[in-house]
Protein backbone atom coordinates (compact mmCIF):
# COMPACT_ATOMS: atom_id res chain seq x y z
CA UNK A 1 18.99 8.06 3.56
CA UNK A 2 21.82 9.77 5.91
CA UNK A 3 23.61 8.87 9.39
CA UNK A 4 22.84 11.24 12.25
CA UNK A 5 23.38 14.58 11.17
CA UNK A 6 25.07 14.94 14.79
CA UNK A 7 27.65 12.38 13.18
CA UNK A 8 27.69 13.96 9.90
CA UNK A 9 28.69 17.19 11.63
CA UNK A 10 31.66 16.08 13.52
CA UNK A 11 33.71 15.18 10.72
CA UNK A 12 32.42 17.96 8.05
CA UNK A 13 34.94 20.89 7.42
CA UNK A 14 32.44 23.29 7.54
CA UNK A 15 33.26 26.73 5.13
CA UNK A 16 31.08 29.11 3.47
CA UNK A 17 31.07 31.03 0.66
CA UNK A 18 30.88 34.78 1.40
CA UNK A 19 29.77 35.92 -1.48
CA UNK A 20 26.10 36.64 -2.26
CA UNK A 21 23.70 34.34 -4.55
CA UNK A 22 21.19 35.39 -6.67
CA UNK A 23 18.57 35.69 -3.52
CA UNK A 24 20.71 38.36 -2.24
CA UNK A 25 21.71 35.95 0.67
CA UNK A 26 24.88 35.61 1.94
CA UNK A 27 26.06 32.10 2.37
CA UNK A 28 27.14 32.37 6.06
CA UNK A 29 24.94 35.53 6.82
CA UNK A 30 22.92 35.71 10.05
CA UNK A 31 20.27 37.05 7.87
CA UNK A 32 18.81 33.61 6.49
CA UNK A 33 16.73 31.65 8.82
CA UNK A 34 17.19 28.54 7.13
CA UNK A 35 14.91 26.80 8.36
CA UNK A 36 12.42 28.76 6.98
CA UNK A 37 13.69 28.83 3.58
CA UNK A 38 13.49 24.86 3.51
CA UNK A 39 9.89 25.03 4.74
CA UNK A 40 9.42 27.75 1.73
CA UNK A 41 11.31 25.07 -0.89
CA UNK A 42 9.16 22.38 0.12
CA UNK A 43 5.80 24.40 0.01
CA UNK A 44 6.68 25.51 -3.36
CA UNK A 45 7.32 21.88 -4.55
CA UNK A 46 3.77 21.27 -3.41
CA UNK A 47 2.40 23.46 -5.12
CA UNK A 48 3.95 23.16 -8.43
CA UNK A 49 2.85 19.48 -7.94
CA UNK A 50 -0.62 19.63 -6.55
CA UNK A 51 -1.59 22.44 -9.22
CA UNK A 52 -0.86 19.48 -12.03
CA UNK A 53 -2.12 16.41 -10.25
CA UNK A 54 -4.16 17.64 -6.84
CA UNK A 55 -3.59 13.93 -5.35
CA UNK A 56 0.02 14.26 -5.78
CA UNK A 57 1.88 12.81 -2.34
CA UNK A 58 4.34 15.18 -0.88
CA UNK A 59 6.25 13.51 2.05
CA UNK A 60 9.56 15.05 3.44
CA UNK A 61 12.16 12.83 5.14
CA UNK A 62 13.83 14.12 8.45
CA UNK A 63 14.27 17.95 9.61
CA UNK A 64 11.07 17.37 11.18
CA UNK A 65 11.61 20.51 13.33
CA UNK A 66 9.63 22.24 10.64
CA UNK A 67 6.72 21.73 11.79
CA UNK A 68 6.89 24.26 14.61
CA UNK A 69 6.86 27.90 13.77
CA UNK A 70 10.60 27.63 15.42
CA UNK A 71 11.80 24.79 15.67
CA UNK A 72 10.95 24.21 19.36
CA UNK A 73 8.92 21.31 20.79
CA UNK A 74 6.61 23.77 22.63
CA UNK A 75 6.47 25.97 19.56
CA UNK A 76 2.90 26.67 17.74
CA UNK A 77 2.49 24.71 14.42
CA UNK A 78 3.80 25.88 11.09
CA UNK A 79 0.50 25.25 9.39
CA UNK A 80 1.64 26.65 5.82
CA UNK A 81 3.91 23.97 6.11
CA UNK A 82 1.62 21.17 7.44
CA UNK A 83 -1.13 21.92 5.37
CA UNK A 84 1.21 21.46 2.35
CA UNK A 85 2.93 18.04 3.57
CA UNK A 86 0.90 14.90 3.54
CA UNK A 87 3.28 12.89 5.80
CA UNK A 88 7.01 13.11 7.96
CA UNK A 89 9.41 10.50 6.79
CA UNK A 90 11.62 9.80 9.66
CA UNK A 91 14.69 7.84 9.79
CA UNK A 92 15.91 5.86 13.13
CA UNK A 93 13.45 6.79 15.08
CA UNK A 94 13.71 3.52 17.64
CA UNK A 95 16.59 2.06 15.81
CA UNK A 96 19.81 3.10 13.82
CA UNK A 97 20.20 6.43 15.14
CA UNK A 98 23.89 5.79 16.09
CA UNK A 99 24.57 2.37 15.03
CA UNK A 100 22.07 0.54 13.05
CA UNK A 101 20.91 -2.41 14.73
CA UNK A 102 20.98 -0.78 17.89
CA UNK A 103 18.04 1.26 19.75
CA UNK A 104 17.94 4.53 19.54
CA UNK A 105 18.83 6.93 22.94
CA UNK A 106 15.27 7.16 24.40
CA UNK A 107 16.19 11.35 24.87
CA UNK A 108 16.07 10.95 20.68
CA UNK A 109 13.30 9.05 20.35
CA UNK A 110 11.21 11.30 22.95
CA UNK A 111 12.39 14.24 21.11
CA UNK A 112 11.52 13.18 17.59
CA UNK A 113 8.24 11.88 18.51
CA UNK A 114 7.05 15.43 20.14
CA UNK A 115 7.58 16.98 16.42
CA UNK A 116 6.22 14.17 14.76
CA UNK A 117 2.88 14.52 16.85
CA UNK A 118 2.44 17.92 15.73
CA UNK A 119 2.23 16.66 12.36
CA UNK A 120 0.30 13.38 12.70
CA UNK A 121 -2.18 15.39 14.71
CA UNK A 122 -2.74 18.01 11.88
CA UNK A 123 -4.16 14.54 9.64
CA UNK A 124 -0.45 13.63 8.71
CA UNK A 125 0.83 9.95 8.27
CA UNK A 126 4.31 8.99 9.54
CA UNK A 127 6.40 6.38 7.81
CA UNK A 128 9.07 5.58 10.00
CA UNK A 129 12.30 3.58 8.67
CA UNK A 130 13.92 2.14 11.36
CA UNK A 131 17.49 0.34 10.58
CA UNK A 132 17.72 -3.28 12.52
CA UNK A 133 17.67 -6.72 10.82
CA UNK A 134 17.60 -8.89 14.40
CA UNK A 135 14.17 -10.70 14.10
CA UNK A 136 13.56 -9.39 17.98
CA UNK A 137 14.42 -6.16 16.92
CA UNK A 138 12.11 -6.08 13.97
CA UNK A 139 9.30 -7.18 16.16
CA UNK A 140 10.06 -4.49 18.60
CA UNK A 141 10.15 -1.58 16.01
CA UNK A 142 6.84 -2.64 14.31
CA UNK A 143 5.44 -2.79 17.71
CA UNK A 144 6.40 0.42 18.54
CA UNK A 145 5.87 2.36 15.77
CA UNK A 146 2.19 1.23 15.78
CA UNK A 147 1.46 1.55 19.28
CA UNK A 148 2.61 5.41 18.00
CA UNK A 149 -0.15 5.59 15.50
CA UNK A 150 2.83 5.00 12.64
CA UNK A 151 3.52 3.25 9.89
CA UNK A 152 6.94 1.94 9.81
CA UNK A 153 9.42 -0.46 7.72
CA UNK A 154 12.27 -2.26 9.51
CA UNK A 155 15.56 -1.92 6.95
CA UNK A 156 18.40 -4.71 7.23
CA UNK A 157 20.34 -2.21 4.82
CA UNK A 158 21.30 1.21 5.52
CA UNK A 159 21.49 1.22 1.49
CA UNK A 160 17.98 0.44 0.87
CA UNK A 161 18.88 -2.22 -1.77
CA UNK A 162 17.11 -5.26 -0.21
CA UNK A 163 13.94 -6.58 0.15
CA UNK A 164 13.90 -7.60 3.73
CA UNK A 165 13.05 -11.62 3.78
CA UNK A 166 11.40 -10.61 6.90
CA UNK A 167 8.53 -10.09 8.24
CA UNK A 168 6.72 -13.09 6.10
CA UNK A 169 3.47 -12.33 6.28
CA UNK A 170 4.23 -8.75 6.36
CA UNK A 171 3.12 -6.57 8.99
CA UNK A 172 -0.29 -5.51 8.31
CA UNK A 173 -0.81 -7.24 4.86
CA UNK A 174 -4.07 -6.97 2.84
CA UNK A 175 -4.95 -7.04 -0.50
CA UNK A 176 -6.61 -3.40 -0.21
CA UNK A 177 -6.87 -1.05 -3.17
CA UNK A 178 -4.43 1.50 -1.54
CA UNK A 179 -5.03 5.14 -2.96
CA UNK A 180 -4.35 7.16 -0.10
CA UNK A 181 -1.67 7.84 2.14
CA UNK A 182 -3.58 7.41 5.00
CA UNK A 183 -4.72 3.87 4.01
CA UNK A 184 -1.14 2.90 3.82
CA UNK A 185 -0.75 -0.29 6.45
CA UNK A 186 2.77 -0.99 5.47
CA UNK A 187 5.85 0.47 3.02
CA UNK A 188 8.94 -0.77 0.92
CA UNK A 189 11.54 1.57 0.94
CA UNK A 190 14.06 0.35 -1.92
CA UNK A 191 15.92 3.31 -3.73
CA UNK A 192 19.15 1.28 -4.72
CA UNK A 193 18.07 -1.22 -7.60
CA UNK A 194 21.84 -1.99 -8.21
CA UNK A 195 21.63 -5.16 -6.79
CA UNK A 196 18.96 -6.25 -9.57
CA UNK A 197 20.77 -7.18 -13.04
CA UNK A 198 17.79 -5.68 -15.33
CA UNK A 199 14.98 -3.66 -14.85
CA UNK A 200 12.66 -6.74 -14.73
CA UNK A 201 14.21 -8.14 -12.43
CA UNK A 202 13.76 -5.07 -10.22
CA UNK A 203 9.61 -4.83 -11.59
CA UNK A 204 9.44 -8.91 -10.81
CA UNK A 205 11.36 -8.75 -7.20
CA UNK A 206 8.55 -5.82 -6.45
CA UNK A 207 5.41 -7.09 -7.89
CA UNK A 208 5.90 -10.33 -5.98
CA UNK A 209 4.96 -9.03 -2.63
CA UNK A 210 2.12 -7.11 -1.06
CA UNK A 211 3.44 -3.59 0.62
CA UNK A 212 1.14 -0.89 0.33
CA UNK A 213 3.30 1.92 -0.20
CA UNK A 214 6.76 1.53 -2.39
CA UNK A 215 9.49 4.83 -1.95
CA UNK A 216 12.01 4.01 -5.16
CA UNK A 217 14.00 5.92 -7.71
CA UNK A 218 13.22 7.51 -10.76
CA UNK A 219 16.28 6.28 -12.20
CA UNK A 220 17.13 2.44 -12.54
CA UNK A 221 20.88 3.16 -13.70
CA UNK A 222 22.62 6.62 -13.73
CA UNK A 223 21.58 7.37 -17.68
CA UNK A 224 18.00 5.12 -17.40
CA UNK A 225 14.94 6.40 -16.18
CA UNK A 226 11.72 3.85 -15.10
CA UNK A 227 8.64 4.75 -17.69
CA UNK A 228 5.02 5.57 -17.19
CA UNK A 229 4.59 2.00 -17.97
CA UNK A 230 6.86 0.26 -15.73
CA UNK A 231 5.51 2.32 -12.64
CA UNK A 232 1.85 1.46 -13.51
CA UNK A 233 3.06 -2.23 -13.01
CA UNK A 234 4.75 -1.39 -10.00
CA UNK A 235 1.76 0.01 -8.14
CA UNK A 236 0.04 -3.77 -8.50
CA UNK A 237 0.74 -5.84 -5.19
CA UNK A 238 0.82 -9.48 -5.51
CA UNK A 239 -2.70 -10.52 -4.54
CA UNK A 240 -3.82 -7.75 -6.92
CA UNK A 241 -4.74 -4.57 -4.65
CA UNK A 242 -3.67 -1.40 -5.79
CA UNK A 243 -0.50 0.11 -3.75
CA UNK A 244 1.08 3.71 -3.79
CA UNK A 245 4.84 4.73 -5.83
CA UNK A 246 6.91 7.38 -4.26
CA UNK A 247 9.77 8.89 -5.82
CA UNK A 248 12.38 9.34 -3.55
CA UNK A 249 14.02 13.06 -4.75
CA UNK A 250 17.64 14.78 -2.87
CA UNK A 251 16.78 18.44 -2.65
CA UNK A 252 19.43 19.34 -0.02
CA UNK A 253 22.10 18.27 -1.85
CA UNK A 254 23.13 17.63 -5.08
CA UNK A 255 24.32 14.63 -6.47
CA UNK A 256 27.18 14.23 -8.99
CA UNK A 257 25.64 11.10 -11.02
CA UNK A 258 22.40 12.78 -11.25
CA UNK A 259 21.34 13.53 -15.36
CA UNK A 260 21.55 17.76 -14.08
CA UNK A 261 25.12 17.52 -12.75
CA UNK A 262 27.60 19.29 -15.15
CA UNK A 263 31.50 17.96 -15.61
CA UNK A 264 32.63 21.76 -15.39
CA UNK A 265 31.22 22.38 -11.86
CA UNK A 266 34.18 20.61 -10.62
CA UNK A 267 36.32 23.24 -11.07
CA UNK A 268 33.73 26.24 -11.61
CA UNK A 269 31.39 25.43 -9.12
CA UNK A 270 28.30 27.50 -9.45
CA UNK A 271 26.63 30.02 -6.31
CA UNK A 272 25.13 27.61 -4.83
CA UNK A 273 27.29 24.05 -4.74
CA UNK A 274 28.83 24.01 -1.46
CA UNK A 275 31.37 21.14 -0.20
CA UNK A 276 31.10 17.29 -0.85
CA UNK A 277 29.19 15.68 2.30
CA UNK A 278 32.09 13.11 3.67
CA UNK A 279 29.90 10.27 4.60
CA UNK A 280 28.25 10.01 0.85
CA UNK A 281 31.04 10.35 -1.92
CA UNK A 282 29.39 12.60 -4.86
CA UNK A 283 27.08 14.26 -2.37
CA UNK A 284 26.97 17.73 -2.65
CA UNK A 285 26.00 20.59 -0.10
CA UNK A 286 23.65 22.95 -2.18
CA UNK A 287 22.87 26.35 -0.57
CA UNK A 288 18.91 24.79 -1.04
CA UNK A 289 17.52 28.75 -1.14
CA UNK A 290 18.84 29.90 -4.43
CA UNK A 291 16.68 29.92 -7.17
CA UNK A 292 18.86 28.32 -9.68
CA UNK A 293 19.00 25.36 -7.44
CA UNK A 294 15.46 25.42 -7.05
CA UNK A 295 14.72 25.36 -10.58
CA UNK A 296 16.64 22.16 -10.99
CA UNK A 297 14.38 20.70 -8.83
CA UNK A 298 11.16 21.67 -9.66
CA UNK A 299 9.10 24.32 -11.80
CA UNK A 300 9.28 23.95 -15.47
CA UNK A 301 9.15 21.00 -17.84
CA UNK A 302 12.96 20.09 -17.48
CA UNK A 303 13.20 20.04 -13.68
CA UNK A 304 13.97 17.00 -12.08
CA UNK A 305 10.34 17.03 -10.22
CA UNK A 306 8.01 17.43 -13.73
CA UNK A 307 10.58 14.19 -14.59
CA UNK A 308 8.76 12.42 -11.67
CA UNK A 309 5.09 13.39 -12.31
CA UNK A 310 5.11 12.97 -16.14
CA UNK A 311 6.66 9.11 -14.88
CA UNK A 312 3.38 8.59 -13.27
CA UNK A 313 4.84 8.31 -9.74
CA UNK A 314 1.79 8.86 -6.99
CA UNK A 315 3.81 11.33 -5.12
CA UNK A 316 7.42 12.32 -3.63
CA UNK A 317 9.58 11.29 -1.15
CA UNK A 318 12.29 14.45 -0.24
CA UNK A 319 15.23 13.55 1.29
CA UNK A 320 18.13 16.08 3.23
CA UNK A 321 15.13 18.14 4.49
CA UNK A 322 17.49 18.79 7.29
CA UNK A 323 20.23 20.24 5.43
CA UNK A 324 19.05 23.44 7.65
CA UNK A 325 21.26 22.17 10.69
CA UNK A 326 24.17 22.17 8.32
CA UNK A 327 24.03 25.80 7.64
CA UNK A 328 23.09 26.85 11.02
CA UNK A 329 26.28 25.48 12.82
């Protein structure tokens, strides 16, 4: 859930640290290929998760440059990579890239969709989120997405707090039993519940309509987590098929009202918490390659991602999976 990284970039102050993490990396040396140590993180996040629950749904969000051994359009696949993914998430891809509500350069959209093939073709699905609330619009991005071979969801809110009141029918309803990813017709992507009093409210507003896929939070407030039971409920669609829960997890950057953020990292920041990203108070830069990073997110029974499968969740949604084109500026 980011703006453009090409926006994001203009108005960073971009400094790194010099000094080396536990990797043996430097932060700014010409030694990392970062991209490659994102496609690592995310490959060992699947296999933590797929060696506990083999079904488990891993689905990065952006960066999609990955998919190429490097980074080029032409390039040959990164099949490591593919074969651990089960889907691209990707942001804008016909609206919102520079102003939401507005189409997307066709250049960008070209571009995109050559990396996004590469995936699709090795058996991956593509959830699109495309950010435009004008009915027209709407129609348009549905329409497009599909005639892509992708599943998509048109957001009125760049927030992801709202339930869109439109399309009604949805796009592709049915009252399947949805236990794939590839079965998915439709998705919800809702992270922000702060717009819902209670949790029930939040269970209720969800359980009253009939998307196959929902991409949520673990966490209802900052301190409350959503249990086992409450995500069972939330994988029943209104007409009583089955749908898929995603967990949408940050794991290139970190953020300070997360339950792993300490009070004394700011002013002792540790190796690998780099500066606040300006568009998204309390979002952190993380230098995503060290290990003690990495263990926050996933790999023993306190990281954030054993959190998510012991909730029940179906699978994971990562997000700042471009955080590569950060570090290589």
């Amino acid at each position: 859930m980011r703006l453009n990284i090409v926006s994001a970039l203009l108005i960073s102050t971009l400094f790194f640290s010099c000094n080396k993490d536990d990797s043996g990396h430097d932060g700014n040396s010409a030694e990392i290929d970062y991209k490659q140590e994102m496609r690592k993180f995310v490959i060992g996040i699947s296999r933590y998760a797929k060696n506990q629950n083999s079904g488990f749904i891993i689905v990065p969000q952006n960066g999609i440059e990955l998919v190429t051994q490097n980074g080029e359009i032409l390039g040959e696949p990164h099949h490591d990579y593919l074969n651990a993914i089960d889907g691209n998430g990707q942001e804008d891809l016909f609206y919102g890239y520079n102003n939401d509500d507005e189409a997307t350069p066709v250049q960008q959209t070209n571009y995109l969709k050559s990396f996004l093939n590469v995936s699709k073709n090795n058996g991956n699905t593509i959830l699109v989120t495309d950010y435009t609330g004008t009915v027209s619009k709407v129609n348009d991005s549905y329409q497009k997405n599909e005639a892509e071979g992708y599943i998509s969801f048109a957001a009125n809110e760049r927030g992801l707090n709202k339930i869109p009141e439109y399309p009604n029918p949805l796009h592709h309803e049915n009252d399947m039993a949805v236990t794939a990813l590839s079965q998915v017709k439709n998705f919800l992507y809702l992270i922000d519940p702060s717009d819902f009093g209670e949790k029930a409210d939040f269970i209720n507003a969800v359980t009253a309509t009939n998307y196959d896929l929902l991409i949520m939070d673990l966490f209802f407030t900052q301190d409350e987590m959503f249990t086992e039971d409450e995500i069972n409920q939330l994988k029943i669609k209104a007409n009583g098929g089955k749908r898929l829960v995603l967990c949408y997890m940050s794991i290139g950057e970190a953020e300070d009202y997360r339950y792993y953020w300490q009070q004394s990292w700011t002013n002792n920041k540790p190796v690998w918490l780099d500066t606040e990203n300006p568009e998204w108070t309390g979002n952190f830069k993380v230098k995503y390659w060290n290990s003690d990073w990495q263990q926050i997110i996933y790999g023993n029974d306190t990281s954030y991602l054993k959190k998510i499968l012991n909730a029940g969740f179906d699978g994971v949604y990562l997000d700042i999976i471009d955080a590569f084109e950060y570090y290589e500026q």
